[in-house]
C-alpha atoms as a PDB file:
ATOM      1  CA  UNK A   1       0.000   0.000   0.000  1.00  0.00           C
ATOM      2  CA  UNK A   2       2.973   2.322   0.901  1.00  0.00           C
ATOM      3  CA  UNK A   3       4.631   1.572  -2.274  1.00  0.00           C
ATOM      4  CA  UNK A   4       1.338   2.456  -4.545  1.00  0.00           C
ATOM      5  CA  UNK A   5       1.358   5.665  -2.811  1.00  0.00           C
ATOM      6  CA  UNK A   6       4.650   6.637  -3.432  1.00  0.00           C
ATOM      7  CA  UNK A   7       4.163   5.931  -6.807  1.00  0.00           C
ATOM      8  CA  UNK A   8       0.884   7.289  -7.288  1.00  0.00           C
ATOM      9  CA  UNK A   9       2.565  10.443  -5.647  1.00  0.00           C
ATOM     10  CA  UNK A  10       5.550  10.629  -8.170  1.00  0.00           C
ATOM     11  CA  UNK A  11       3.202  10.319 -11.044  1.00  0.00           C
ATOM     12  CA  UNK A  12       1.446  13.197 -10.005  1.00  0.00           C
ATOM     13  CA  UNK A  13       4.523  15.296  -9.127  1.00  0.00           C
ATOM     14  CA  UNK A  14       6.003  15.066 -12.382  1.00  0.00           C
ATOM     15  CA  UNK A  15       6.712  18.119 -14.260  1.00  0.00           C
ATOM     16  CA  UNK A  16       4.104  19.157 -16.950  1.00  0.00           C
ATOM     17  CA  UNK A  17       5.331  20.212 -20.447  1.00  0.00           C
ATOM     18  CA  UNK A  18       3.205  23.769 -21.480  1.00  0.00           C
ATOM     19  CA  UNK A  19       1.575  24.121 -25.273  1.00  0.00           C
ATOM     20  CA  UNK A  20       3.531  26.318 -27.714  1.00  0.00           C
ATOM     21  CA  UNK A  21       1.165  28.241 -30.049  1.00  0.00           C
ATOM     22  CA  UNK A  22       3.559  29.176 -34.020  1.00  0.00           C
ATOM     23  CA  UNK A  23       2.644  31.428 -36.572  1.00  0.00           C
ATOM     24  CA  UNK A  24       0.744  29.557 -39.093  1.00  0.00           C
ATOM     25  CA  UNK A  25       2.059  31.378 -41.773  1.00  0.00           C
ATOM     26  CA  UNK A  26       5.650  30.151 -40.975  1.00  0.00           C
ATOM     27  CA  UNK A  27       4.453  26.798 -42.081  1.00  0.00           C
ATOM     28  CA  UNK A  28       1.508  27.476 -44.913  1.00  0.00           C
ATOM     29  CA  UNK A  29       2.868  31.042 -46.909  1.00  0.00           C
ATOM     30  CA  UNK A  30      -0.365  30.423 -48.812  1.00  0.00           C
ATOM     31  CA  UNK A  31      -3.599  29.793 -48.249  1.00  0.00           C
ATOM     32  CA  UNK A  32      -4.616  27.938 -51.754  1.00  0.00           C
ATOM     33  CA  UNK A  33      -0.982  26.401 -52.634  1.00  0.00           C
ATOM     34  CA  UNK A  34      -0.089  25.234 -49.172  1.00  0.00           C
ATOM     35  CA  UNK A  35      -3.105  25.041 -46.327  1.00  0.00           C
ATOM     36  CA  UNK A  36      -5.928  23.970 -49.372  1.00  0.00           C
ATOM     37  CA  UNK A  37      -3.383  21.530 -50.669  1.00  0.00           C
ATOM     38  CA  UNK A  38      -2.644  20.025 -47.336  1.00  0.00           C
ATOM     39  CA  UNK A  39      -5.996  20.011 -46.310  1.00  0.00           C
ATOM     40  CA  UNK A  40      -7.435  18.351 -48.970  1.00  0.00           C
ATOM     41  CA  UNK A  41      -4.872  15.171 -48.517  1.00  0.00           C
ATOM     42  CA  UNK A  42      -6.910  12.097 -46.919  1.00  0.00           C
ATOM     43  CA  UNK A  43      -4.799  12.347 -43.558  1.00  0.00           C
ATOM     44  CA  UNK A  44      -5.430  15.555 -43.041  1.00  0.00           C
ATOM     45  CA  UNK A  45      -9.010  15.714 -43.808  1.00  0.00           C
ATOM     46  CA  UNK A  46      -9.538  12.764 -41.512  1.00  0.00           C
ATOM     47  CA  UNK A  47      -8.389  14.915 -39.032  1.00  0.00           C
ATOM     48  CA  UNK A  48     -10.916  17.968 -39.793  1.00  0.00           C
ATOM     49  CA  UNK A  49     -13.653  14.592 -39.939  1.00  0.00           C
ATOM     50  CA  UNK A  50     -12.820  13.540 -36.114  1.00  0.00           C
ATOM     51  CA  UNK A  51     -12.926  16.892 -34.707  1.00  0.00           C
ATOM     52  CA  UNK A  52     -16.369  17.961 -36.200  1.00  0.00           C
ATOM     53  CA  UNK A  53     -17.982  14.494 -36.084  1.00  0.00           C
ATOM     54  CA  UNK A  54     -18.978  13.987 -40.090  1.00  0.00           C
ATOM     55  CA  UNK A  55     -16.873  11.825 -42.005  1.00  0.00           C
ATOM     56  CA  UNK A  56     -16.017  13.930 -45.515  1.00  0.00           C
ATOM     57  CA  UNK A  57     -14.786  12.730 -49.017  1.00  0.00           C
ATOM     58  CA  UNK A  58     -12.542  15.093 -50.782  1.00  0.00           C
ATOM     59  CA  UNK A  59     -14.163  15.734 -54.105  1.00  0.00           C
ATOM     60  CA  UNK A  60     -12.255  18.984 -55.674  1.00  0.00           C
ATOM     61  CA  UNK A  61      -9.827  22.072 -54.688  1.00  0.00           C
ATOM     62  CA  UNK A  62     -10.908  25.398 -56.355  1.00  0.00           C
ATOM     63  CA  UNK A  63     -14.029  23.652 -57.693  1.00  0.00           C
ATOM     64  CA  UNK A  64     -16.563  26.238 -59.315  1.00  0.00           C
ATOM     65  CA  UNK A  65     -19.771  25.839 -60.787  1.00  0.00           C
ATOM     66  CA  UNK A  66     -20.318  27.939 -64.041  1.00  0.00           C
ATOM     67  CA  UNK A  67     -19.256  31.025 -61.815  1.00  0.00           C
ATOM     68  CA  UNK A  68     -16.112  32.920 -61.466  1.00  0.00           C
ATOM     69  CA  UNK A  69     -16.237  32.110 -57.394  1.00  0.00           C
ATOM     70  CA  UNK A  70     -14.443  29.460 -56.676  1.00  0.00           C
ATOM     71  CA  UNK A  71     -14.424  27.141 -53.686  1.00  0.00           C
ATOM     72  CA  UNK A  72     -11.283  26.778 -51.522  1.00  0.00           C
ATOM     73  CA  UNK A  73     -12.373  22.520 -50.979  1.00  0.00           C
ATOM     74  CA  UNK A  74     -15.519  20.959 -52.397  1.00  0.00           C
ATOM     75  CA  UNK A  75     -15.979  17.909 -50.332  1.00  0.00           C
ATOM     76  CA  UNK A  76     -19.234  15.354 -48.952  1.00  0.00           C
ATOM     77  CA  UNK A  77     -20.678  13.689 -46.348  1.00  0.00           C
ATOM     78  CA  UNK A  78     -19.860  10.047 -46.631  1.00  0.00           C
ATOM     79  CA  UNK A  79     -22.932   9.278 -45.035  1.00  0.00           C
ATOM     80  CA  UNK A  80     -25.152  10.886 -46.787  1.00  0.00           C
ATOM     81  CA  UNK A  81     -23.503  11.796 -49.932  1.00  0.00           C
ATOM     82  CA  UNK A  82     -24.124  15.828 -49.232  1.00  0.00           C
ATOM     83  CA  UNK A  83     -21.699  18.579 -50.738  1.00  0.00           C
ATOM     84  CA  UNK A  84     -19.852  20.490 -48.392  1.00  0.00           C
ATOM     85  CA  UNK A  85     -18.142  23.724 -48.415  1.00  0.00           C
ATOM     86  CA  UNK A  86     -14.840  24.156 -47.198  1.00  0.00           C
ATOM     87  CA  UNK A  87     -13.454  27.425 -47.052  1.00  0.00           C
ATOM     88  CA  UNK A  88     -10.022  28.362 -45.820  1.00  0.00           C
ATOM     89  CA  UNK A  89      -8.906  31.678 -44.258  1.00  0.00           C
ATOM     90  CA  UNK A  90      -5.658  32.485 -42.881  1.00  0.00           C
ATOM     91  CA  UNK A  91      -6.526  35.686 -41.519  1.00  0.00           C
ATOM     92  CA  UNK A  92      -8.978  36.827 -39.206  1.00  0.00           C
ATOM     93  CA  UNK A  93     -12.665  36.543 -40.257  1.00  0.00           C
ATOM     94  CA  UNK A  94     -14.239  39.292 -42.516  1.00  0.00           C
ATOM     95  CA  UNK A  95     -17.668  40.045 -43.989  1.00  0.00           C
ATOM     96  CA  UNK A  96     -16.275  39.450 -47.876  1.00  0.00           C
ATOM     97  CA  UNK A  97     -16.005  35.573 -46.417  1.00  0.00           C
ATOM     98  CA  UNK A  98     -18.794  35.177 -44.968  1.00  0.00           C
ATOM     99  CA  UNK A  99     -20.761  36.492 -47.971  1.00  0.00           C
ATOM    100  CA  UNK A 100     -18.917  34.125 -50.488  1.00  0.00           C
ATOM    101  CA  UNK A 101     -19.664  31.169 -48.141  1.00  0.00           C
ATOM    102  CA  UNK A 102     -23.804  31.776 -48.317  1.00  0.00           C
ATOM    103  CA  UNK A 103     -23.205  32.367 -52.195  1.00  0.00           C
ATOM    104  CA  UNK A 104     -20.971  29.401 -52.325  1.00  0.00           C
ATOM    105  CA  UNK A 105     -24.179  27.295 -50.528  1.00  0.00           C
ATOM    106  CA  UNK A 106     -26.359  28.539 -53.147  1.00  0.00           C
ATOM    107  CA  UNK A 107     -24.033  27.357 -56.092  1.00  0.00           C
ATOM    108  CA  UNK A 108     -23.847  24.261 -55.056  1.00  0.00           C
ATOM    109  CA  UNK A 109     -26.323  23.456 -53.328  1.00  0.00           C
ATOM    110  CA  UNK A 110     -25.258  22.825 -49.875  1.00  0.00           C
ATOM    111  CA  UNK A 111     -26.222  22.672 -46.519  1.00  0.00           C
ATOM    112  CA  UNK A 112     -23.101  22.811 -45.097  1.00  0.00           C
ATOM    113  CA  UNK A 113     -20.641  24.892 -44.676  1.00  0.00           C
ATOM    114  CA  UNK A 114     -16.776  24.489 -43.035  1.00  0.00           C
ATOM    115  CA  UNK A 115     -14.906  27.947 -41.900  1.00  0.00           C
ATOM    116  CA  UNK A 116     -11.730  27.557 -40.823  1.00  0.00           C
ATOM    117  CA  UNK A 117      -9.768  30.546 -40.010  1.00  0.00           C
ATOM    118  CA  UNK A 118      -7.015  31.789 -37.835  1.00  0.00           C
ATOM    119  CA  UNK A 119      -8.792  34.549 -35.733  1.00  0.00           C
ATOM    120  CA  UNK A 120     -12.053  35.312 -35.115  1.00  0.00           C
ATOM    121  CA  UNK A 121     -13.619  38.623 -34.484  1.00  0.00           C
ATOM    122  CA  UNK A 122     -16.620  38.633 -32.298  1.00  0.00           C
ATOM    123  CA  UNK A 123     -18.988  39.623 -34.390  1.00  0.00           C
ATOM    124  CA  UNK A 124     -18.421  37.092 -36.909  1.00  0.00           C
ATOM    125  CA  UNK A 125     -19.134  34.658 -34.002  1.00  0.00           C
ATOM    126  CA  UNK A 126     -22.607  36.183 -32.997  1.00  0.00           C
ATOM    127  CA  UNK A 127     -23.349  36.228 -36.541  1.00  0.00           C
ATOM    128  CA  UNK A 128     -22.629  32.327 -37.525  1.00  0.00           C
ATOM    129  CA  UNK A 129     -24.463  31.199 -34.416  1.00  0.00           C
ATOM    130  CA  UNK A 130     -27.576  33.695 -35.347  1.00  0.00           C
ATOM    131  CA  UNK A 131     -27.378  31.782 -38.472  1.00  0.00           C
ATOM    132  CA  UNK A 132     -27.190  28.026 -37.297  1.00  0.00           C
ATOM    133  CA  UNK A 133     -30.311  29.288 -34.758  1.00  0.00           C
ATOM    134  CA  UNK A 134     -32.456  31.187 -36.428  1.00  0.00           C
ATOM    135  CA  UNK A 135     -32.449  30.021 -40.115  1.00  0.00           C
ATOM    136  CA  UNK A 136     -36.092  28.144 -41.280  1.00  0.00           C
ATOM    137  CA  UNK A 137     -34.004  26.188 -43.892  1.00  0.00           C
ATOM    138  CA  UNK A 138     -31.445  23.735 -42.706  1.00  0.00           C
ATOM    139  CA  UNK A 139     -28.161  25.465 -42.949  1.00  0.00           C
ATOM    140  CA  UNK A 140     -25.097  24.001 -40.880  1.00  0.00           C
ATOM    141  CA  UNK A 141     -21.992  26.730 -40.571  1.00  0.00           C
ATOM    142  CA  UNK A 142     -18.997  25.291 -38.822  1.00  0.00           C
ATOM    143  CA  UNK A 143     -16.325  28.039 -37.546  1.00  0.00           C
ATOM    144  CA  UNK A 144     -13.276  26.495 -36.913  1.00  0.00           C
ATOM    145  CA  UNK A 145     -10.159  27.881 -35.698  1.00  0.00           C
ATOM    146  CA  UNK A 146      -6.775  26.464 -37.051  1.00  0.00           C
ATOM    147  CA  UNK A 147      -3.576  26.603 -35.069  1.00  0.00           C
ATOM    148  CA  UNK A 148       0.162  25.202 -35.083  1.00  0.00           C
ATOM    149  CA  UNK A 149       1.406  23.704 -31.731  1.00  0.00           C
ATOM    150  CA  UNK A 150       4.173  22.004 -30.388  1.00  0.00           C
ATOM    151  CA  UNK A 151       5.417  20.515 -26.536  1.00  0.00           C
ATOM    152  CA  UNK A 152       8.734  21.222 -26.331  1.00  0.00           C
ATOM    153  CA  UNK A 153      10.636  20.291 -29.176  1.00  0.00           C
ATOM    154  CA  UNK A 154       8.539  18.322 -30.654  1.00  0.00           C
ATOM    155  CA  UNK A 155       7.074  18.551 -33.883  1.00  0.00           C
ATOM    156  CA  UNK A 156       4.858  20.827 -34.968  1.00  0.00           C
ATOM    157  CA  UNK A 157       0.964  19.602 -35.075  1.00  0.00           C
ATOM    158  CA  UNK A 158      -2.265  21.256 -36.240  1.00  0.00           C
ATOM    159  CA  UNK A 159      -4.852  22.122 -33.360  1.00  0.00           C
ATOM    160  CA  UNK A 160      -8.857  22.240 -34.660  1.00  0.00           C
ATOM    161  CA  UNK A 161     -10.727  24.230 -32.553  1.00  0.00           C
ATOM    162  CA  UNK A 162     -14.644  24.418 -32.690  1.00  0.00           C
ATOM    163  CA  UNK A 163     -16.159  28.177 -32.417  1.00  0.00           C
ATOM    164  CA  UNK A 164     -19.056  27.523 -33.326  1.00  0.00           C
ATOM    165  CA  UNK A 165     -21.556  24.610 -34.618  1.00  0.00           C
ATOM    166  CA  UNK A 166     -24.715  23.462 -35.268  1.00  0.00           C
ATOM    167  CA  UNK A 167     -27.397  23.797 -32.674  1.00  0.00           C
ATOM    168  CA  UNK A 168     -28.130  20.327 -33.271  1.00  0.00           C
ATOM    169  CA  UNK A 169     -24.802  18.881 -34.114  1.00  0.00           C
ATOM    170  CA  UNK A 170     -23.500  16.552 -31.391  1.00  0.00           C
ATOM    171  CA  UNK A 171     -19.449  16.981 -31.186  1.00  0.00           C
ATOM    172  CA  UNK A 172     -17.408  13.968 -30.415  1.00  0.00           C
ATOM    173  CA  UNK A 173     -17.010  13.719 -27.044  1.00  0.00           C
ATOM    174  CA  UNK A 174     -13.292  14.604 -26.942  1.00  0.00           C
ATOM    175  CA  UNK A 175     -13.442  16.345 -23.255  1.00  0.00           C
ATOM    176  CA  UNK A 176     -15.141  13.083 -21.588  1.00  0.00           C
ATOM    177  CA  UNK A 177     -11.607  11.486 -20.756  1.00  0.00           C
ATOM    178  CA  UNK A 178      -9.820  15.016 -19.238  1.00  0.00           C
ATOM    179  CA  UNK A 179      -9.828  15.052 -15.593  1.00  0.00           C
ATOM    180  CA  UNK A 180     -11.784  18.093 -14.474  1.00  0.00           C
ATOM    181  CA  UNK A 181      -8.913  20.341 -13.671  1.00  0.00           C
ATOM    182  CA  UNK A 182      -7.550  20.091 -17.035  1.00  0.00           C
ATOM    183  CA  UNK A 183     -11.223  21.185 -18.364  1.00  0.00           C
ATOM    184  CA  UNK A 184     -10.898  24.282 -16.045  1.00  0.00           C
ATOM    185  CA  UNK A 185      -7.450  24.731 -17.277  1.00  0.00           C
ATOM    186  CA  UNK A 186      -8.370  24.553 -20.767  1.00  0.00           C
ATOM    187  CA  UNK A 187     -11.582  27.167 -20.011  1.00  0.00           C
ATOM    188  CA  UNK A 188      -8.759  29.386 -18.308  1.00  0.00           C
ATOM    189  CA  UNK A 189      -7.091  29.802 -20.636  1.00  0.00           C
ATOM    190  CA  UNK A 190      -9.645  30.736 -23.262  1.00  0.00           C
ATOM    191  CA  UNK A 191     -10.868  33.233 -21.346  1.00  0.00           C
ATOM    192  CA  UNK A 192      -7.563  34.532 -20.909  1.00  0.00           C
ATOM    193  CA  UNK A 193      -6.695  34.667 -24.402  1.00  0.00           C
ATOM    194  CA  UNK A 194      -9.802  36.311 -25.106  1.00  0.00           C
ATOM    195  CA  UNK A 195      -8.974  38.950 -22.396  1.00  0.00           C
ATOM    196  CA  UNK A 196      -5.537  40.316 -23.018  1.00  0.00           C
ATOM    197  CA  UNK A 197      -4.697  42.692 -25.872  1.00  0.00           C
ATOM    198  CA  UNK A 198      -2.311  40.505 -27.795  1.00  0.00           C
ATOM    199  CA  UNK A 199      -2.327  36.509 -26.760  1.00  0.00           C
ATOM    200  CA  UNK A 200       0.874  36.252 -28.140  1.00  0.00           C
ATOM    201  CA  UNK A 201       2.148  38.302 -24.979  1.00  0.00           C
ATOM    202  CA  UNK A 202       1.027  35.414 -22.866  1.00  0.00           C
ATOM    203  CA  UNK A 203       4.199  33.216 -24.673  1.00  0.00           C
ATOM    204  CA  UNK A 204       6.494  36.608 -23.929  1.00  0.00           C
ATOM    205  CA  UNK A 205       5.619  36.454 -20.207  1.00  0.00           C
ATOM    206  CA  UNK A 206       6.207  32.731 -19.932  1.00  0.00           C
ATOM    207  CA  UNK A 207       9.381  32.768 -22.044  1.00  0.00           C
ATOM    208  CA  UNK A 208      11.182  35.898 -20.523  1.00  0.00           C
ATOM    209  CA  UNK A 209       9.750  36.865 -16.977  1.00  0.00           C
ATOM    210  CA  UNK A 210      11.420  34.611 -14.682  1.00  0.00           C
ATOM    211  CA  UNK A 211      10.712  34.018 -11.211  1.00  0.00           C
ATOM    212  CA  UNK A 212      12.573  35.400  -7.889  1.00  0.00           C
ATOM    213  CA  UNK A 213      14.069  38.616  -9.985  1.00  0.00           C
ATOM    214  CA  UNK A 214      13.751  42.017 -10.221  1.00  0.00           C
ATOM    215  CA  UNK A 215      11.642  43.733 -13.244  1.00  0.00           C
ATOM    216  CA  UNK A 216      11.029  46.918 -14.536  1.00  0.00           C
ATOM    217  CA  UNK A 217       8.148  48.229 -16.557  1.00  0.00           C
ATOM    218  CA  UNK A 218      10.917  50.204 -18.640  1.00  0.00           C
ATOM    219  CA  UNK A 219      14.871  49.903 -18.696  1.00  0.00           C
ATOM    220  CA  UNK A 220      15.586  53.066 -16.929  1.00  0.00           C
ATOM    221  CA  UNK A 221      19.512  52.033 -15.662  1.00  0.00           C
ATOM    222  CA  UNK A 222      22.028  49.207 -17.911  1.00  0.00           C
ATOM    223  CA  UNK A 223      21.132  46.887 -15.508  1.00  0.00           C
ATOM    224  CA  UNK A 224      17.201  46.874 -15.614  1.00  0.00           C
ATOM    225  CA  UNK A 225      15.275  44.373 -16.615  1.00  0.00           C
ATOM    226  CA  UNK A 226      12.725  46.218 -18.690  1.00  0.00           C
ATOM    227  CA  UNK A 227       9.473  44.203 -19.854  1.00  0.00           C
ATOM    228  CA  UNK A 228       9.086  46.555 -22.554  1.00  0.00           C
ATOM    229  CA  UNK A 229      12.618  46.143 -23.554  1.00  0.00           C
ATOM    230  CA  UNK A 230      12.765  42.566 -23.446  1.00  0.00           C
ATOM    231  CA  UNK A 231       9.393  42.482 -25.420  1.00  0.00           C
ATOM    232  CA  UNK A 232      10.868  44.822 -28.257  1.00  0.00           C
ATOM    233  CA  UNK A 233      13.657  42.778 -28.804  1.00  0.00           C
ATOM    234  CA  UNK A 234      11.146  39.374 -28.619  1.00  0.00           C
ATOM    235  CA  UNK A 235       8.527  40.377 -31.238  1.00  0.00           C
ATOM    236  CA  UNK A 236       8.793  44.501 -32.428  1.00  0.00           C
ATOM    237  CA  UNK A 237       5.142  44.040 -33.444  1.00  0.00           C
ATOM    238  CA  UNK A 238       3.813  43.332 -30.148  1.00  0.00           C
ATOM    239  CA  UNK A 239       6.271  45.797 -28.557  1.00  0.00           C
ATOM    240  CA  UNK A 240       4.792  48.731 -30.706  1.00  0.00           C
ATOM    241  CA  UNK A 241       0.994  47.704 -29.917  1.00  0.00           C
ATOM    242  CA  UNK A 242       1.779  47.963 -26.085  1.00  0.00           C
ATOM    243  CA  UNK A 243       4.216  50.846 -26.408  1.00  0.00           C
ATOM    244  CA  UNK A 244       1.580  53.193 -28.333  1.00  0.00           C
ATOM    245  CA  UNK A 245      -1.715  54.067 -27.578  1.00  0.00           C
ATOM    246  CA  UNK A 246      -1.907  50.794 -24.832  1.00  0.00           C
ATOM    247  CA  UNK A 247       0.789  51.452 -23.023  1.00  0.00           C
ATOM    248  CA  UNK A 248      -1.110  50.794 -20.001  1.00  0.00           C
ATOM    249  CA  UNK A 249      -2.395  47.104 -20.789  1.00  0.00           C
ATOM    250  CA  UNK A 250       1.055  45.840 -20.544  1.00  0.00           C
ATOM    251  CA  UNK A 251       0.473  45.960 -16.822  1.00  0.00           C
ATOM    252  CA  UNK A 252      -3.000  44.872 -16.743  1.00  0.00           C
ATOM    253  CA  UNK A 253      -2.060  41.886 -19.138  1.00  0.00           C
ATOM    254  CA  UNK A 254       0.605  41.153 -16.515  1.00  0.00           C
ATOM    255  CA  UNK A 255      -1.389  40.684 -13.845  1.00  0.00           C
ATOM    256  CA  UNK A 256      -3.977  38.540 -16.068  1.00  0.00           C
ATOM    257  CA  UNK A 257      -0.929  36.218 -16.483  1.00  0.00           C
ATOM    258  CA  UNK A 258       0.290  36.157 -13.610  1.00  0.00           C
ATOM    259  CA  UNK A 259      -3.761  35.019 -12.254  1.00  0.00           C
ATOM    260  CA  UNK A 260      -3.773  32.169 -15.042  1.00  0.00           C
ATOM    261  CA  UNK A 261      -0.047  31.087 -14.243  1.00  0.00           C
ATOM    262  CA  UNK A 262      -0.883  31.264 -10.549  1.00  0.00           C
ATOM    263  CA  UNK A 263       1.978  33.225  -9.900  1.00  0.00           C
ATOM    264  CA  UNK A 264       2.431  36.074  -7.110  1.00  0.00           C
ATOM    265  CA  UNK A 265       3.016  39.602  -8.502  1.00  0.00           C
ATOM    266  CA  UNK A 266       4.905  41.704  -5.523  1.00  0.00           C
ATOM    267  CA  UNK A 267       4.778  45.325  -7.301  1.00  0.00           C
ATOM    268  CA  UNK A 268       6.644  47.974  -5.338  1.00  0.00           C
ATOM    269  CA  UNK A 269       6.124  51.163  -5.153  1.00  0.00           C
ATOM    270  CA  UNK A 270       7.483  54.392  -7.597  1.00  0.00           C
ATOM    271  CA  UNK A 271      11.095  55.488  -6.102  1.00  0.00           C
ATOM    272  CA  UNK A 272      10.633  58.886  -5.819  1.00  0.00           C
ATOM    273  CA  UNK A 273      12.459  61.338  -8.227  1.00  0.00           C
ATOM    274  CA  UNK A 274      14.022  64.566  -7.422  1.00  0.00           C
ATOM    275  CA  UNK A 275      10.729  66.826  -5.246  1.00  0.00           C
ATOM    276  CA  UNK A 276       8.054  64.715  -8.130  1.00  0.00           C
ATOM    277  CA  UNK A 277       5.299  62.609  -7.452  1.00  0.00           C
ATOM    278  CA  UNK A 278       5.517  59.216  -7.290  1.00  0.00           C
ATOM    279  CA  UNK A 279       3.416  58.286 -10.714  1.00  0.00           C
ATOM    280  CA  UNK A 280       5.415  61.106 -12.336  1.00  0.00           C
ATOM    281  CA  UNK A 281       8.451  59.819 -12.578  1.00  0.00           C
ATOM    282  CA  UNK A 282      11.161  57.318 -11.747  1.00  0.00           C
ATOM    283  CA  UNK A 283      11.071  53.493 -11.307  1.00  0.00           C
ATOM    284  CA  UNK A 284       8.445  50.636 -11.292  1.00  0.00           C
ATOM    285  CA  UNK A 285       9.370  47.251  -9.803  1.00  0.00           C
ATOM    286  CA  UNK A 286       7.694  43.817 -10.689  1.00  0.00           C
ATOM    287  CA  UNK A 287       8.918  40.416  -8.653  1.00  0.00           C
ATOM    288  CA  UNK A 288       7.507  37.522  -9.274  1.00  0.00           C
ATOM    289  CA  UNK A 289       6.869  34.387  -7.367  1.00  0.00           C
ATOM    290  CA  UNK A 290       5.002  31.241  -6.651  1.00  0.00           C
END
C-alpha cells in the first residue's frame, strides 16, 4: 500500500510540459498552394472529420460551378452523400467571407458549410451562431479555428478548434476522458486569451519573466530588466501595440498572467524622483513568485 502511494505520488509530481502556439504562416505562406493543398490530402481531412464528427470525401480544390467564385475545398458527407463547403482563411474573419460562403451554398447546393480561419472577431461569431439558430431552412456553418502547436521540441501539429456549430450537431465527445482540472485549465485559458490585448504576450511572459528577480516596466539604468525592452527585442510588433496608444495594458495583461499562471506579482512602489510625485516619474518594480 505504501509503495502504490509513493508511486501514485511521483506520477502526479512530475513536471508538466506547457503548449507552444507558431505562426501559421511560418508553415503554410499560402492559403490555396499550401493550407488547401494540405488540407485536402486524406490524412489531413480525416483529421478535420474527427474533430467535427462527419466523415467527408474530398471531391475537388478550387471547384466552381459555371461562376467565377471558386471554392477553396468541395468535399461530402460520406454518409449521406451531401456537398460540403470548405473554405479556408488564414486571416482573421471578414464580412467578404462570410458572404462568399452563403453564395458558395447557393451554387452548389449545400447545406453545409466548413470555416476555418485563424482569428475570429466577435462579431463574426454572434453572426454564424444567429445563423445556425435562427435560419427556417437547414443550414449548418462550422467556424473552426486552425492553429500550429508544439510541446517542447517536438514537432509541430495542427490544433482544430470548434467556435461555433450546429445547434443540433453533437461533437465527439473529446473532453469526456480530461480530468476536471484540465477542463478548467483549458476554459482558463480561453478566457484569458480572449482577455488580453495581444495573446501572443502570454508566450512573452512565460518565455522571458522569470521568477525570484527584479523587473522593470521600462529599462531606466544598464542593468534593468525592462518588460518593454525585453518584449521589443522578442517580437517589435507586439512591442509597438503595447508601447503606443496601450501602453497601459502591458500591466493589466501582466497581472492577467500572472492570475492564469498562478503566480504572485509583488509590485513595489514608484522610487521617488528629485521633489516629483511618485506616478510622475522614476522606477516601477515587478517580482515575481510562486
Amino acid at each position: 500500500m505504501a509503495i502504490t502511494a509513493i508511486i501514485e505520488h511521483y506520477i502526479e509530481m512530475k513536471p508538466l510540459s506547457r503548449l507552444k502556439y507558431h505562426n501559421i504562416r511560418e508553415y503554410w505562406k499560402n492559403e490555396m498552394n499550401d493550407f488547401s493543398f494540405w488540407l485536402s490530402k486524406e490524412e489531413n481531412l480525416n483529421l478535420l472529420s474527427e474533430s467535427i464528427g462527419i466523415e467527408l470525401e474530398f471531391i475537388k480544390r478550387e471547384a466552381t460551378e459555371n461562376s467565377r467564385l471558386r471554392v477553396d475545398i468541395l468535399a461530402k458527407n460520406k454518409k449521406n452523400d451531401e456537398r460540403i463547403i470548405i473554405e479556408n482563411q488564414l486571416e482573421e474573419t471578414d464580412f467578404s467571407h462570410l458572404g462568399k460562403l452563403l453564395t458558395y451554398a447557393t451554387l452548389f447546393n449545400s447545406n453545409t458549410i466548413i470555416w476555418i480561419v485563424k482569428d475570429i472577431r466577435a462579431e463574426h461569431e454572434f453572426t454564424i451562431n444567429w445563423f445556425n439558430k435562427n435560419t427556417k431552412e437547414k443550414i449548418n456553418i462550422f467556424l473552426i479555428k486552425i492553429q500550429i502547436v508544439s510541446i517542447n521540441d517536438s514537432p509541430l501539429a495542427p490544433l482544430f478548434t470548434i467556435i461555433c456549430k450546429p445547434d443540433n450537431h453533437i461533437i465527439p465527445k473529446i473532453k469526456d476522458s480530461f480530468r476536471p482540472e484540465t477542463i478548467d485549465l483549458i476554459e482558463k485559458r480561453d478566457k484569458l486569451e480572449k482577455s488580453v490585448l495581444d495573446k501572443r504576450i502570454i508566450e512573452f511572459f512565460d518565455d522571458k519573466l522569470e521568477l525570484d528577480k527584479l523587473f522593470t516596466k521600462r529599462k531606466y539604468e544598464n542593468n534593468d530588466l525592462g518588460i518593454l525592452d525585453l518584449l521589443e527585442s522578442y517580437n517589435y510588433e507586439i512591442y509597438l501595440k503595447y508601447n503606443g496608444k496601450f501602453t497601459r495594458e502591458i500591466k493589466r495583461d501582466l497581472h492577467l498572467w500572472a492570475d492564469f499562471r498562478d503566480i504572485k506579482i509583488n509590485q513595489r512602489q514608484f522610487e521617488k524622483n528629485g521633489n516629483r510625485d511618485y506616478k510622475s516619474s522614476g522606477k516601477e518594480y515587478f517580482y515575481f513568485t510562486t
